[in-house]
N, C-alpha and C. Protein backbone atom coordinates (compact mmCIF):
# COMPACT_ATOMS: atom_id res chain seq x y z
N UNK A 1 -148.75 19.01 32.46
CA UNK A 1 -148.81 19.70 31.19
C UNK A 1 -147.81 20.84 31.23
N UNK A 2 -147.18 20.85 30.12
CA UNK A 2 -145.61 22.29 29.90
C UNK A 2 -146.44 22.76 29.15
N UNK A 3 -146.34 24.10 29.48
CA UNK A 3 -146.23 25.47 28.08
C UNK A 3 -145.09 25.27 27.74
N UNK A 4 -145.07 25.14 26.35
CA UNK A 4 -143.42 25.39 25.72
C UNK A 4 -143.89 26.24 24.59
N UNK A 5 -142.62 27.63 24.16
CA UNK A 5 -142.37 27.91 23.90
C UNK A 5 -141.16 27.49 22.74
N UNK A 6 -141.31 26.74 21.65
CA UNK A 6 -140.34 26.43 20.95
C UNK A 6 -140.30 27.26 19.74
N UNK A 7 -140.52 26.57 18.48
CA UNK A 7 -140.56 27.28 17.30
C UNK A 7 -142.13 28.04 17.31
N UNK A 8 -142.74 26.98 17.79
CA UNK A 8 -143.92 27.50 17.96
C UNK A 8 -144.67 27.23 19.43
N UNK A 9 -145.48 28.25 19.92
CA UNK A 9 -145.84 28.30 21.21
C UNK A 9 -147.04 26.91 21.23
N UNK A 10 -147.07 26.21 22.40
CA UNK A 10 -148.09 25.24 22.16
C UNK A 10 -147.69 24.60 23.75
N UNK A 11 -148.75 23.35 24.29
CA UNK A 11 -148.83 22.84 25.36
C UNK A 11 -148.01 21.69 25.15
N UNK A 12 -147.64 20.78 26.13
CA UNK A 12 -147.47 19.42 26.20
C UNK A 12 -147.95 18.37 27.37
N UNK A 13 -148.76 17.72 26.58
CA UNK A 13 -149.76 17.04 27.67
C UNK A 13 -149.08 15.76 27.64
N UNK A 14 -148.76 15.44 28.83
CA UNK A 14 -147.50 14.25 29.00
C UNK A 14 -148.45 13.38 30.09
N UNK A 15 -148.79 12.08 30.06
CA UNK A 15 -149.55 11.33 30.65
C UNK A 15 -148.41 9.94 31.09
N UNK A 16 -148.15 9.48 31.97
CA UNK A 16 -147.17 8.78 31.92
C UNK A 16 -148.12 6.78 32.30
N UNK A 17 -147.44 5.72 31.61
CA UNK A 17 -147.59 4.72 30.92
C UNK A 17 -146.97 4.08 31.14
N UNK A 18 -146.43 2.89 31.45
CA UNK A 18 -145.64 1.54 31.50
C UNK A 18 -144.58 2.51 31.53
N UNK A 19 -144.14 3.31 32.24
CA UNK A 19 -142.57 3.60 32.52
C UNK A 19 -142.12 5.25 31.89
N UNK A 20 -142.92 5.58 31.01
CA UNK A 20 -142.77 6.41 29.83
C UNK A 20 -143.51 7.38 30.15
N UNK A 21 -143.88 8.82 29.57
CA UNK A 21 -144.17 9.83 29.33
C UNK A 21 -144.74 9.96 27.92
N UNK A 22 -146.02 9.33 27.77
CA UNK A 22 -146.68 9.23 26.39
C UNK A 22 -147.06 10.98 26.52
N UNK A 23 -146.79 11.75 24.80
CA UNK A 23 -146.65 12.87 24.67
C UNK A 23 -147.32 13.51 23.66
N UNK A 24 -147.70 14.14 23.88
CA UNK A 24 -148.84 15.04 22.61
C UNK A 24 -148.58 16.80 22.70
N UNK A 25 -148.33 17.09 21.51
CA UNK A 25 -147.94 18.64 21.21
C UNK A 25 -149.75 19.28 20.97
N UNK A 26 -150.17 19.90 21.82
CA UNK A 26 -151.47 20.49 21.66
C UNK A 26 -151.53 21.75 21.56
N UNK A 27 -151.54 22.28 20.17
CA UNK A 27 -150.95 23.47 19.52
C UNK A 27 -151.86 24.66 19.86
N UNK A 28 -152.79 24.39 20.39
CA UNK A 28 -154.22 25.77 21.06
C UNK A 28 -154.28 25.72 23.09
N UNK A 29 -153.08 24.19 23.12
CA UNK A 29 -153.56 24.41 24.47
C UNK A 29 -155.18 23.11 24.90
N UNK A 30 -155.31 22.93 26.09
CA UNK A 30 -156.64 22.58 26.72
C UNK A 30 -157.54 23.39 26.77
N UNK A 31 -158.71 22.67 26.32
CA UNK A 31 -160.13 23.58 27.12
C UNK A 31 -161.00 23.03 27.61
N UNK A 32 -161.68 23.88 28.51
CA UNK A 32 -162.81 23.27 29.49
C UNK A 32 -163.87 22.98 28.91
N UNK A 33 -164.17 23.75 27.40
CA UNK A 33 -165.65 23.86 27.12
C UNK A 33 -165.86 22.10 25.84
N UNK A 34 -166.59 21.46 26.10
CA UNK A 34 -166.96 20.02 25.90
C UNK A 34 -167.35 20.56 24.11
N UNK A 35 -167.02 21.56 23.84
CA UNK A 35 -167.65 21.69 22.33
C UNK A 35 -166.41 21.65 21.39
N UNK A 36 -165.29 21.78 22.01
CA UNK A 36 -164.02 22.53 21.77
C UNK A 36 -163.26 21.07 21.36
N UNK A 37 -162.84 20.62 20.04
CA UNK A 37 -161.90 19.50 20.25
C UNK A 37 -160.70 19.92 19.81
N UNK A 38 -159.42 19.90 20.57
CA UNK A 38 -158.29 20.56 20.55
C UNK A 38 -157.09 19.09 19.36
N UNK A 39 -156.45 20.01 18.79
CA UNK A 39 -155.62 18.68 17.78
C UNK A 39 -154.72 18.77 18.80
N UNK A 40 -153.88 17.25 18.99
CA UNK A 40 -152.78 16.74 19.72
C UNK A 40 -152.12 16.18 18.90
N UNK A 41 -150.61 16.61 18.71
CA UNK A 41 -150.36 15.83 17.51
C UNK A 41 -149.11 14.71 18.52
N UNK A 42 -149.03 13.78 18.23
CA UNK A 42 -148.48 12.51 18.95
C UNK A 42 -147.02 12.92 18.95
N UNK A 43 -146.11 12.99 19.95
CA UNK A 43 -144.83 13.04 19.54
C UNK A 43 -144.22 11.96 20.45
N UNK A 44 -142.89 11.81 20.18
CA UNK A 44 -141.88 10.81 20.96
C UNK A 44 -142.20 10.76 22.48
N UNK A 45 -142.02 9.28 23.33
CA UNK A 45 -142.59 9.50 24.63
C UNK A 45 -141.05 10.27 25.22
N UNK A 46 -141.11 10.49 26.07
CA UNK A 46 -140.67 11.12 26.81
C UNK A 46 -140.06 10.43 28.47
N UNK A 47 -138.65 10.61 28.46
CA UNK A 47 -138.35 9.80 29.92
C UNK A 47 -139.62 10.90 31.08
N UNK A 48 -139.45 10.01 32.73
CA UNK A 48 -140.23 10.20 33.44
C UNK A 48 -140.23 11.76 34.21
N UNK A 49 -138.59 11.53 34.28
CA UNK A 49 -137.52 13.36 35.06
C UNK A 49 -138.66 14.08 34.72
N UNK A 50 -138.61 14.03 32.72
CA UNK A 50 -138.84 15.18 31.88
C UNK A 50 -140.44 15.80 32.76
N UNK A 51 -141.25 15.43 33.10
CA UNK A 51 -142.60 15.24 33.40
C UNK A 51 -142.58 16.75 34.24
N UNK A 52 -141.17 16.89 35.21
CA UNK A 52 -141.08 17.79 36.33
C UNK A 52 -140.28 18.97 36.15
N UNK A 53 -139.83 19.25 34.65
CA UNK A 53 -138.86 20.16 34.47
C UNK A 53 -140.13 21.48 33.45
N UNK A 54 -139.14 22.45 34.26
CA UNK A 54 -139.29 23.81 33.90
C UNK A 54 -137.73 24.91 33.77
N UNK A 55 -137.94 25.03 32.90
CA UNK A 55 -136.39 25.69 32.20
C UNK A 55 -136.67 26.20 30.93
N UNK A 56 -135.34 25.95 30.65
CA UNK A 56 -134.75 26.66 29.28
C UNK A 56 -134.00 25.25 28.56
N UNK A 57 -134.68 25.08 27.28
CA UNK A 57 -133.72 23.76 26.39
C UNK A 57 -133.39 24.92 25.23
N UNK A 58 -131.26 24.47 25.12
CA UNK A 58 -130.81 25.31 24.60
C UNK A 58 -131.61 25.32 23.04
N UNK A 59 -130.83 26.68 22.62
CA UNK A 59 -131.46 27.01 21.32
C UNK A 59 -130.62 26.00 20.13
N UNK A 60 -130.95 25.31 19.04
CA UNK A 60 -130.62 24.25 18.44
C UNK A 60 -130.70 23.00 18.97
N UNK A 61 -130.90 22.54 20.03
CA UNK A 61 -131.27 21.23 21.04
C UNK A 61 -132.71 21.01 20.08
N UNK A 62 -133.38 19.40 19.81
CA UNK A 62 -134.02 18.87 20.01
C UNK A 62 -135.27 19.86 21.20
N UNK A 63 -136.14 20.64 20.37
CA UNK A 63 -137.52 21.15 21.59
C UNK A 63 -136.97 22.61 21.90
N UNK A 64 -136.10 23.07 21.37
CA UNK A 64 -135.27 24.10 22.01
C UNK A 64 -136.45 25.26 22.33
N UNK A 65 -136.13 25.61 23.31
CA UNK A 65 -137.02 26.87 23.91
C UNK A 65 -137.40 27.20 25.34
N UNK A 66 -137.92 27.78 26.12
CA UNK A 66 -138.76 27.97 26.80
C UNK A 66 -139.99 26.88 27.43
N UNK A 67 -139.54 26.38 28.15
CA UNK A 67 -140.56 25.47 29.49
C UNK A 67 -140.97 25.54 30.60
N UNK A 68 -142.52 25.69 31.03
CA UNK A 68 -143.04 26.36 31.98
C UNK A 68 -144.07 25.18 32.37
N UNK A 69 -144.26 24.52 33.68
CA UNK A 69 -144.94 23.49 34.33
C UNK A 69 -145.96 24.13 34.23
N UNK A 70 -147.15 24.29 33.14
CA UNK A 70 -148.43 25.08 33.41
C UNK A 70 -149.47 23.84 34.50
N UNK A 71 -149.58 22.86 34.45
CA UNK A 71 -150.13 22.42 35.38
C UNK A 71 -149.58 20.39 35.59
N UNK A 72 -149.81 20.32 37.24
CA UNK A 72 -149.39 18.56 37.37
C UNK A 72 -150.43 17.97 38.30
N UNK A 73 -150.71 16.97 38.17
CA UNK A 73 -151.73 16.25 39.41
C UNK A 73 -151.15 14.62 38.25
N UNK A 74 -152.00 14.17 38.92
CA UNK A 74 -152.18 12.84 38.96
C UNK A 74 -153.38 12.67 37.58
N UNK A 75 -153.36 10.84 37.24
CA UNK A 75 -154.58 10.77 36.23
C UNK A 75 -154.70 9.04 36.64
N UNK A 76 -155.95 8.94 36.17
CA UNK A 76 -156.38 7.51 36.22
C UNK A 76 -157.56 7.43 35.04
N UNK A 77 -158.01 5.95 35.13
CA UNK A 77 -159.29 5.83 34.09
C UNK A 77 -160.42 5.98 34.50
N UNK A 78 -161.48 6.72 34.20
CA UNK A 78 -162.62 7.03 34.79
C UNK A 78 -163.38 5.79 35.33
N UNK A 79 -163.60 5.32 34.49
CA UNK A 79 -164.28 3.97 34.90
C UNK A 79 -163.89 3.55 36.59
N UNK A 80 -164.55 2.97 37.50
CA UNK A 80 -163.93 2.91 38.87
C UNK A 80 -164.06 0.58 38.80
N UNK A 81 -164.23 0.58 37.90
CA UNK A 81 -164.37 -1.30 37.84
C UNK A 81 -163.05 -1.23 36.97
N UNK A 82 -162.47 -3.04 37.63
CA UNK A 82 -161.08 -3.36 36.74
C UNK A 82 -160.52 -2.66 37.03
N UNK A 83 -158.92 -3.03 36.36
CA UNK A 83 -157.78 -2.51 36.28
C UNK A 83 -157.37 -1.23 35.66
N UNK A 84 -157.17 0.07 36.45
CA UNK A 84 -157.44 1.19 35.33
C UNK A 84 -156.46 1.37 34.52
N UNK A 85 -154.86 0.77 35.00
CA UNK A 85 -153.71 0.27 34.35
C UNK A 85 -154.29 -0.08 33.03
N UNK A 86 -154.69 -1.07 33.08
CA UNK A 86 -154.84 -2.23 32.00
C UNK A 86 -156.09 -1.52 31.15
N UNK A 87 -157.00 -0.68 31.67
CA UNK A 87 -157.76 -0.19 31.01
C UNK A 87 -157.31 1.21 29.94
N UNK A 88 -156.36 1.82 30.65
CA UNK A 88 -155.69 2.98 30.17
C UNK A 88 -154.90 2.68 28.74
N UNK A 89 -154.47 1.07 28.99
CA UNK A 89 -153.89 0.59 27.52
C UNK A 89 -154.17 0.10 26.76
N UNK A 90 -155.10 -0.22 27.30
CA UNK A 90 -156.06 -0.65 25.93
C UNK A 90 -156.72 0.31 25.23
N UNK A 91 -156.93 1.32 26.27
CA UNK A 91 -157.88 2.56 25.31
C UNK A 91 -156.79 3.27 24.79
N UNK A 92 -155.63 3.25 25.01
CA UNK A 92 -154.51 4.00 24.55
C UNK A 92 -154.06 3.16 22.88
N UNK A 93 -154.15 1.58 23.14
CA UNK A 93 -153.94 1.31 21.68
C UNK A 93 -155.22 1.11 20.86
N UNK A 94 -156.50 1.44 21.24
CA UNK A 94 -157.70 1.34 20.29
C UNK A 94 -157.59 2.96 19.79
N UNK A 95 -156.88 4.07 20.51
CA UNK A 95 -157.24 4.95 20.00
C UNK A 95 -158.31 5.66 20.38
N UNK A 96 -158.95 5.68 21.46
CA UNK A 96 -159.95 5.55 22.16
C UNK A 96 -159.67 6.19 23.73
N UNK A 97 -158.46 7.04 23.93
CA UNK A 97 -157.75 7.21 25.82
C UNK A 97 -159.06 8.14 26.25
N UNK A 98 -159.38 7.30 27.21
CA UNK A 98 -160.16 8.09 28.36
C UNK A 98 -159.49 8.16 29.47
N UNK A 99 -159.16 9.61 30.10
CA UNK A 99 -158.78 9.36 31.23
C UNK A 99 -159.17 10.90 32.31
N UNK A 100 -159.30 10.21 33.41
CA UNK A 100 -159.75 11.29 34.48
C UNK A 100 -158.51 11.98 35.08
N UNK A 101 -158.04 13.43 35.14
CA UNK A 101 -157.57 14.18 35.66
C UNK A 101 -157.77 14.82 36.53
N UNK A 102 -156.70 14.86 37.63
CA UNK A 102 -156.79 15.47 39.15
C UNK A 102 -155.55 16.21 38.98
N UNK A 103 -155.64 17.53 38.73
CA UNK A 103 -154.66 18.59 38.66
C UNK A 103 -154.93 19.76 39.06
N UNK A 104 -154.44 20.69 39.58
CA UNK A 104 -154.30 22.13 40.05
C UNK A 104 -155.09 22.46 38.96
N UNK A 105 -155.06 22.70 37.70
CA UNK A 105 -155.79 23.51 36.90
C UNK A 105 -156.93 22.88 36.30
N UNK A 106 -156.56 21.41 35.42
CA UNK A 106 -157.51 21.08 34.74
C UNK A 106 -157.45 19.60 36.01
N UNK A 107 -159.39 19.52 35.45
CA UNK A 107 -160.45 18.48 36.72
C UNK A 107 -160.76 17.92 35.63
N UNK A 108 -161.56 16.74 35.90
CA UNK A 108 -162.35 15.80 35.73
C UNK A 108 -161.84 14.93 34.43
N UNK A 109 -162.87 14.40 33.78
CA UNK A 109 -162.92 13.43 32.39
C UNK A 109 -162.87 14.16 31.17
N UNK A 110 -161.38 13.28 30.37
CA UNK A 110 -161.34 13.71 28.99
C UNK A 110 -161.22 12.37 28.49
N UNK A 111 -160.92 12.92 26.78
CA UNK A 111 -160.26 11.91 26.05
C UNK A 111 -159.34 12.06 25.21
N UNK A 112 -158.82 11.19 24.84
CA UNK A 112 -158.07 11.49 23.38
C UNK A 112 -158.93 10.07 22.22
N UNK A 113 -159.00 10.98 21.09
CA UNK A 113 -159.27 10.08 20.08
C UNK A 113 -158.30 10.16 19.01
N UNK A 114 -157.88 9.26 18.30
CA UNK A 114 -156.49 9.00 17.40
C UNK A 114 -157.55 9.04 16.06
N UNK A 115 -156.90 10.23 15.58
CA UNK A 115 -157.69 10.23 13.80
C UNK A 115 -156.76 9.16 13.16
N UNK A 116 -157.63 8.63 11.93
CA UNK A 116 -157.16 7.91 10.61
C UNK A 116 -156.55 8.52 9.91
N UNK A 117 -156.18 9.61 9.48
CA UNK A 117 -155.23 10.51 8.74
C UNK A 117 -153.93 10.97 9.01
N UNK A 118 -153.46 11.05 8.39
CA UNK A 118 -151.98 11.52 8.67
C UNK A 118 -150.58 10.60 8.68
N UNK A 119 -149.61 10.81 9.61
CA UNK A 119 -148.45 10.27 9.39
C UNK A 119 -148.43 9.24 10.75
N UNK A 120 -148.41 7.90 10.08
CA UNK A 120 -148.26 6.53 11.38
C UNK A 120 -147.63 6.69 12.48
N UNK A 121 -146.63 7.62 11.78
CA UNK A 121 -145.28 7.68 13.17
C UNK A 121 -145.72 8.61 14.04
N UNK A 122 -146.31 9.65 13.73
CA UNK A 122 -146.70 11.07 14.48
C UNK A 122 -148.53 10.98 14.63
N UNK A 123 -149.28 10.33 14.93
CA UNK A 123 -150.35 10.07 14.73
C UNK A 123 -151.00 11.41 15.67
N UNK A 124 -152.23 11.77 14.63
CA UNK A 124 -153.05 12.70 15.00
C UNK A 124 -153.74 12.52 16.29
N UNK A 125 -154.47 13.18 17.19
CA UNK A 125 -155.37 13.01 17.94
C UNK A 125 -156.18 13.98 18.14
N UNK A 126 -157.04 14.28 18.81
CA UNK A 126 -157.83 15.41 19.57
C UNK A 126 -158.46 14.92 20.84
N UNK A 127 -158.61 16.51 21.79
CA UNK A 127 -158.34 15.74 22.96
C UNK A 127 -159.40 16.87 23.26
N UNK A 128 -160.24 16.01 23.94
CA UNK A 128 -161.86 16.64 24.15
C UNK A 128 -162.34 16.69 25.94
N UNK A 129 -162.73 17.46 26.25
CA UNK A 129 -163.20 16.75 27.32
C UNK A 129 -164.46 16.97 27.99
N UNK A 130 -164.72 16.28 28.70
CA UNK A 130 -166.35 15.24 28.74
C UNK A 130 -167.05 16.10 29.29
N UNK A 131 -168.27 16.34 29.35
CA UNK A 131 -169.02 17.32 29.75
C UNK A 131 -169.41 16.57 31.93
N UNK A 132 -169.08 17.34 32.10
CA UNK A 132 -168.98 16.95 33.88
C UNK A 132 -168.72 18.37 34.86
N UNK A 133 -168.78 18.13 36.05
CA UNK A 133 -168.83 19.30 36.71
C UNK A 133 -167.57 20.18 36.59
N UNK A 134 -166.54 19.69 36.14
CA UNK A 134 -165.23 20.79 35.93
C UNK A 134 -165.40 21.17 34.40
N UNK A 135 -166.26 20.96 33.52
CA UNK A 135 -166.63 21.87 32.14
C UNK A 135 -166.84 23.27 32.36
N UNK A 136 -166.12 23.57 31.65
CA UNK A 136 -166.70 25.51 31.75
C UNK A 136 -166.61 26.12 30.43
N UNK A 137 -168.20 25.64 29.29
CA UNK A 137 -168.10 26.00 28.00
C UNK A 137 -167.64 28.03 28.38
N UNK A 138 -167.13 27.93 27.14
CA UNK A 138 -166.71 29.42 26.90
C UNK A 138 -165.72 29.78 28.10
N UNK A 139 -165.22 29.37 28.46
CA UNK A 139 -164.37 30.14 29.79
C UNK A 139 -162.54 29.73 28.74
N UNK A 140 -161.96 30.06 28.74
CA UNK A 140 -160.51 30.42 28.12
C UNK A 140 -159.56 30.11 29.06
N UNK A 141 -159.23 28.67 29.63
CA UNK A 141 -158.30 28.78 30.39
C UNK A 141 -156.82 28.94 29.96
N UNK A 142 -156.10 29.22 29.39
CA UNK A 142 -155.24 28.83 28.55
C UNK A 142 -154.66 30.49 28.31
N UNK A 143 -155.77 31.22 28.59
CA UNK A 143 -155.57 33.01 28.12
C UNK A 143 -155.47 33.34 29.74
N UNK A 144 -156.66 32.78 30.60
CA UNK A 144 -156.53 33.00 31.74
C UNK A 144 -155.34 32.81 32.97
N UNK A 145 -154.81 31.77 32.55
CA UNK A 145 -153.66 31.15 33.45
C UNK A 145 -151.96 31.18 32.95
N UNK A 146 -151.99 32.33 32.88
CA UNK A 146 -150.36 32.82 32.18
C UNK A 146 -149.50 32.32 33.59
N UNK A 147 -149.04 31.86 34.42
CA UNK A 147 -147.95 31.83 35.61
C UNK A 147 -147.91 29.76 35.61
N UNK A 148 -146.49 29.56 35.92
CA UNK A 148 -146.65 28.51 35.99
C UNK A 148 -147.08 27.97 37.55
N UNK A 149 -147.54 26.72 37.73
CA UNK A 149 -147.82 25.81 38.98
C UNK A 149 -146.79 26.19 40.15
N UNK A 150 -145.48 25.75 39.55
CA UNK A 150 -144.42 25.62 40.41
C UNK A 150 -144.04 26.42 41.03
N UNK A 151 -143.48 27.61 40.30
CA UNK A 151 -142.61 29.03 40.15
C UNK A 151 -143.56 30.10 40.66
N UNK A 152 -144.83 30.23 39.60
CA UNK A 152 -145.61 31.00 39.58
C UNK A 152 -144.75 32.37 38.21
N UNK A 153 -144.21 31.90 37.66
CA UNK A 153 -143.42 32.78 36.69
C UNK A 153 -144.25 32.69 35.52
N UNK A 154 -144.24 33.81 34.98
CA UNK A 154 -144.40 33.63 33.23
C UNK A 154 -143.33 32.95 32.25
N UNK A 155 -143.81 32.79 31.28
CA UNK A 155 -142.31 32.31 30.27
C UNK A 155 -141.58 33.16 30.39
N UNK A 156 -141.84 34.62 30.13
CA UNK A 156 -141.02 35.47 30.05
C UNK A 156 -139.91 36.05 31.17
N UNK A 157 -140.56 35.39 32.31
CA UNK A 157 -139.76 35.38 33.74
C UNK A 157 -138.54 34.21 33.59
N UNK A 158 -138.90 32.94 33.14
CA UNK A 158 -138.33 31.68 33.21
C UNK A 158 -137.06 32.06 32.33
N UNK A 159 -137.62 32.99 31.19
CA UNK A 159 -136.77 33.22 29.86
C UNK A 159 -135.31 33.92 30.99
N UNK A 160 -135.87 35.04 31.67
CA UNK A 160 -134.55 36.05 31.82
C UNK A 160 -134.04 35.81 32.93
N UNK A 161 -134.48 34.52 34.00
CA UNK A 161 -133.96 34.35 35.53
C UNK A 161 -133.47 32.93 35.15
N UNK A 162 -133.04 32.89 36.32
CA UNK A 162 -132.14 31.67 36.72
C UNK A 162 -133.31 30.53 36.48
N UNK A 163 -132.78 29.69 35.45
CA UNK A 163 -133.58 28.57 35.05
C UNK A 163 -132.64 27.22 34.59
N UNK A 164 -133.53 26.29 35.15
CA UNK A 164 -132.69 24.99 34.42
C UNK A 164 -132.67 24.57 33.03
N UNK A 165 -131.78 24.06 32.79
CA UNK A 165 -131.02 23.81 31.49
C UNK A 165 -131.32 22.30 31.38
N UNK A 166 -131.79 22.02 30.07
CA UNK A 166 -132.51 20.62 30.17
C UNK A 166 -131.31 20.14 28.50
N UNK A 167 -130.75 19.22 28.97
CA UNK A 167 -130.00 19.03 27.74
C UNK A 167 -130.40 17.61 27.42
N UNK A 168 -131.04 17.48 25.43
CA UNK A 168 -131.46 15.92 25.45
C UNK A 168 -130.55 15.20 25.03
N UNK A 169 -130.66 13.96 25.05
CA UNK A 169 -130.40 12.73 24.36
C UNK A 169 -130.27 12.40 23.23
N UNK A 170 -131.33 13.58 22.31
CA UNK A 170 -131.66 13.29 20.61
C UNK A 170 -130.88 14.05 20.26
């Protein structure tokens, strides 16, 4: 997951898929507390590199802003029967993604559910997660965890030091 800093400050929860970096702009950030359903709004997938970068994308670039690795681990499908591959895509095209996270910051079982409203191309979601031993209703991680994984920098560190330069494609 990136903190980015673009036009507008918001997360990017990047889950990677048959090759790709399936991508969701989550404009409040993650939370621990199972009451909390956060909007994800669907954006373009994303090559695999992108998954590991923390920098600066110039200003007028496609995303331009400020990028900070707020947290990385690994993910699979909760379920421990079958293929969790094959399970991950199917719940990914019902609209329906469950998936278990093993990361430095955020633990256990979430989901994403794909709302009926909105624009086909950019499809809505919200991304909830499951009430289990890494829930922590009311706790604010998102206010709590200003430094990134990697660096340990703030944006505002990343902003004025030596940072990589991520130039896209679009």
């Amino acid at each position: 997951m990136q903190k980015h800093a673009a036009t507008r400050l918001h997360f990017d929860l990047r889950l990677e898929l048959d090759g790709v970096m399936k991508s969701w702009a989550v404009p409040k950030g993650p939370s621990l507390d199972p009451s909390e359903k956060r909007l994800a709004m669907q954006v373009e997938d994303h090559p695999i590199e992108y998954n590991t970068f923390e920098g600066i994308i110039p200003t007028g670039a496609y995303g331009g802003g400020i990028v900070m690795l707020w947290d990385r681990g690994t993910y699979t499908h909760p379920e421990k029967t079958g293929d969790p591959v094959e399970r991950l895509r199917t719940g990914y095209a019902k609209g329906d993604f469950k998936f278990e996270v093993h990361g430095k910051r955020l633990r256990g079982s979430w989901v994403l559910v794909r709302l009926r409203r909105g624009d086909p191309d950019k499809p809505a979601w919200l991304l909830i997660k499951h009430r289990d031993e890494f829930a922590r209703p009311g706790y604010d991680i998102v206010a709590a965890e200003q430094t990134s994984v990697r660096s340990r920098r703030t944006l505002e560190q990343i902003a004025k030091g030596k940072s990589r330069v991520w130039n896209s494609n679009r």
